[in-house]
C-alpha atoms as a PDB file:
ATOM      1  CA  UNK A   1      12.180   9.260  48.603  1.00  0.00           C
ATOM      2  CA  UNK A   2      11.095   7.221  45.344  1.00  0.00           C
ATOM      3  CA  UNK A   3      14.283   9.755  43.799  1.00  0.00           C
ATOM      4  CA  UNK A   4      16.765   8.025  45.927  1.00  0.00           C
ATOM      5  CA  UNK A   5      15.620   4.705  45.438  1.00  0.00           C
ATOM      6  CA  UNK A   6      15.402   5.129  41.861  1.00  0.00           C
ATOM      7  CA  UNK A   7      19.170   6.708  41.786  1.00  0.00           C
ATOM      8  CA  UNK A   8      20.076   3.790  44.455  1.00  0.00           C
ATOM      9  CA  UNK A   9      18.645   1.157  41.697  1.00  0.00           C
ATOM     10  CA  UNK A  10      21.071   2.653  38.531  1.00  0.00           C
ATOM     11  CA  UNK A  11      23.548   2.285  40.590  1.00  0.00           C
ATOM     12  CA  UNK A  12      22.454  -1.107  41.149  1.00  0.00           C
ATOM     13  CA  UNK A  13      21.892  -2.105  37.729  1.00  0.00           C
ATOM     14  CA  UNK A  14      25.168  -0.884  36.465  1.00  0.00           C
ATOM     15  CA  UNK A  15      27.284  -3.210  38.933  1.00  0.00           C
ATOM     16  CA  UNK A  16      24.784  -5.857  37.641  1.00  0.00           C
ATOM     17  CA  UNK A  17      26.085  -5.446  34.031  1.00  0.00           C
ATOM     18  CA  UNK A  18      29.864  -6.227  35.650  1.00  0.00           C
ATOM     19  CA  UNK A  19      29.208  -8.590  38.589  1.00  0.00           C
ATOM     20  CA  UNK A  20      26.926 -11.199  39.244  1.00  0.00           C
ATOM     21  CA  UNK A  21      24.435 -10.825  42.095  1.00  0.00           C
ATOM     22  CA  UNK A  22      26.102 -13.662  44.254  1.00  0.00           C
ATOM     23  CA  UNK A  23      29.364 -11.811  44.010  1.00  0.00           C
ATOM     24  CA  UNK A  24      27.712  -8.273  44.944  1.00  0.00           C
ATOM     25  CA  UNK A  25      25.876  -9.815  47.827  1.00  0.00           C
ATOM     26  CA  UNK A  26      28.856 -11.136  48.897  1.00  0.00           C
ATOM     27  CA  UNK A  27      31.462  -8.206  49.080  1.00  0.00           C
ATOM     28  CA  UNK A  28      27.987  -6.170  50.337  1.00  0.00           C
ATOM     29  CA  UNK A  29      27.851  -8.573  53.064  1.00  0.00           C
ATOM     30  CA  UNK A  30      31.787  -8.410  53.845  1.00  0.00           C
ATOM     31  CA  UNK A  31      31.515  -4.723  53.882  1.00  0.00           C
ATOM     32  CA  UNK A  32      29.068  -4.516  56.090  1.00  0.00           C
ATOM     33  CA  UNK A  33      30.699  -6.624  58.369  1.00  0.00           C
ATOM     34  CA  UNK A  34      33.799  -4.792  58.240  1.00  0.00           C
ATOM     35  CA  UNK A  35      31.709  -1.570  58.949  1.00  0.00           C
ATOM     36  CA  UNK A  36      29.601  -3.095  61.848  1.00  0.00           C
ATOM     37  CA  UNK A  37      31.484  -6.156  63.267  1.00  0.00           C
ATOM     38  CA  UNK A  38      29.086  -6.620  66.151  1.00  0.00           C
ATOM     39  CA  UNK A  39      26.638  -7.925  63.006  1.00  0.00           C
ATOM     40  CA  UNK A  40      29.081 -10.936  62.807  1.00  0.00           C
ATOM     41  CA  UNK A  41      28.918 -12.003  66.690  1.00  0.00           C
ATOM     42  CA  UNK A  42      24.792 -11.788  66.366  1.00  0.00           C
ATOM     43  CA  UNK A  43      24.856 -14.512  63.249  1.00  0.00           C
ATOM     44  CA  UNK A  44      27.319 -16.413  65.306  1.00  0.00           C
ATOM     45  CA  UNK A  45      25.100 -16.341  67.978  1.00  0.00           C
ATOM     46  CA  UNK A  46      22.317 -17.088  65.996  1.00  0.00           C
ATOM     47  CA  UNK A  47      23.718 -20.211  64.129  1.00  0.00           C
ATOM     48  CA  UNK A  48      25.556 -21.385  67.705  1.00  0.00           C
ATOM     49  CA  UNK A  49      21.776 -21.000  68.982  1.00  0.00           C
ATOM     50  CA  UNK A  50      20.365 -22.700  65.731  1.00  0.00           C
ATOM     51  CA  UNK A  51      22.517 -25.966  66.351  1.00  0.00           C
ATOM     52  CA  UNK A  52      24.230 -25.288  62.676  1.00  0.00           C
ATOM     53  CA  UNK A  53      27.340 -24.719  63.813  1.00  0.00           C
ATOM     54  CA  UNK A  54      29.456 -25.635  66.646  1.00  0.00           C
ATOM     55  CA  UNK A  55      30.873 -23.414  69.977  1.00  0.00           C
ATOM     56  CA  UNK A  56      34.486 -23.347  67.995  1.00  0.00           C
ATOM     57  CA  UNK A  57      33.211 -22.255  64.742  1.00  0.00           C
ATOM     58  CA  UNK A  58      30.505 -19.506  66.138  1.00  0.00           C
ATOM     59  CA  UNK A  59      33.727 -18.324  68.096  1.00  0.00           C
ATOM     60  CA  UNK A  60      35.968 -18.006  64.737  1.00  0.00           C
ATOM     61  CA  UNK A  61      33.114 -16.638  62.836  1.00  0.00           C
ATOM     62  CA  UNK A  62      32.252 -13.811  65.873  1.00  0.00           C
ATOM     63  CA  UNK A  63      36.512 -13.220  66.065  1.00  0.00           C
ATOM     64  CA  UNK A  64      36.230 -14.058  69.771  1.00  0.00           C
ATOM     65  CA  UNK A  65      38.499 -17.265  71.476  1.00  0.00           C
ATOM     66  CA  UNK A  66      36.399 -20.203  72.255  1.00  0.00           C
ATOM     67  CA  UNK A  67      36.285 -19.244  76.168  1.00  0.00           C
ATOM     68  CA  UNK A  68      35.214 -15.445  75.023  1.00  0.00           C
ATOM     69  CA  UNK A  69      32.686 -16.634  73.206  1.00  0.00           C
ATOM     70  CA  UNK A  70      31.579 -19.128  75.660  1.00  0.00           C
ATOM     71  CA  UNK A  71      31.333 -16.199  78.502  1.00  0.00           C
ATOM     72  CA  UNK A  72      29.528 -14.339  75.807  1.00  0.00           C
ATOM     73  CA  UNK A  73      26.996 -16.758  74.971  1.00  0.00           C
ATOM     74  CA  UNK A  74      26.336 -17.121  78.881  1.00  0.00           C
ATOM     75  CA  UNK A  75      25.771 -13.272  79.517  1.00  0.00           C
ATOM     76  CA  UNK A  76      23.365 -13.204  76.805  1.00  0.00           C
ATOM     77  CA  UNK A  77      21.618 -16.187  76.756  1.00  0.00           C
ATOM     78  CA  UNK A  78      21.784 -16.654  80.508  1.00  0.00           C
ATOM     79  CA  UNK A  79      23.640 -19.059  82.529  1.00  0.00           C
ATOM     80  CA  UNK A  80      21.405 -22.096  82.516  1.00  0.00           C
ATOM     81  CA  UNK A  81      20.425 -22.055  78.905  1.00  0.00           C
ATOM     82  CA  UNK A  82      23.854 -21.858  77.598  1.00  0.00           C
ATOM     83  CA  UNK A  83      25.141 -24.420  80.507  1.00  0.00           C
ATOM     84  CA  UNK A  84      22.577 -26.644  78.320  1.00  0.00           C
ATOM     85  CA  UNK A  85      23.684 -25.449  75.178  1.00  0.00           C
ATOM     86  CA  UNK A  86      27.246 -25.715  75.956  1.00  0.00           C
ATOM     87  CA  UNK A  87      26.810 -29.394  77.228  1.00  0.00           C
END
């Protein structure tokens, strides 16, 4: 195991001398997205939940419509909770 991490690392290090971490995390973060778009809905959720962000935004951010995202945010949060939420 210690191998692969150590091989992971180089690879690491090498993209370090051409990028800067900010710009790694970022297109590792967009490609995981891309790979696993359910990851996008949960931080939508998450920030909707949080109060950073509002219904309209968590819905652009998850790629749903506003309603969507409304009826998604009810199924998982439950009804009464996101009839607060949503108020």
């Amino acid at each position: 195991m210690g191998l692969k991490v150590s091989a992971f690392q180089k690879e690491i290090d090498v993209l370090l001398k051409k990028y800067s971490e900010n710009e790694l995390l970022k297109e590792a973060i967009r490609a995981l997205f891309e790979v696993n778009p359910q990851l996008k809905i949960e931080v939508a959720l998450e920030l909707y939940k949080d109060g950073e962000i509002s219904l309209e935004k968590a819905a652009e951010i998850a790629g749903m419509g506003v309603v969507e995202f409304r009826e998604f945010v009810s199924k998982k949060l439950g009804e009464k909770l996101a009839q607060m939420k949503l108020s």
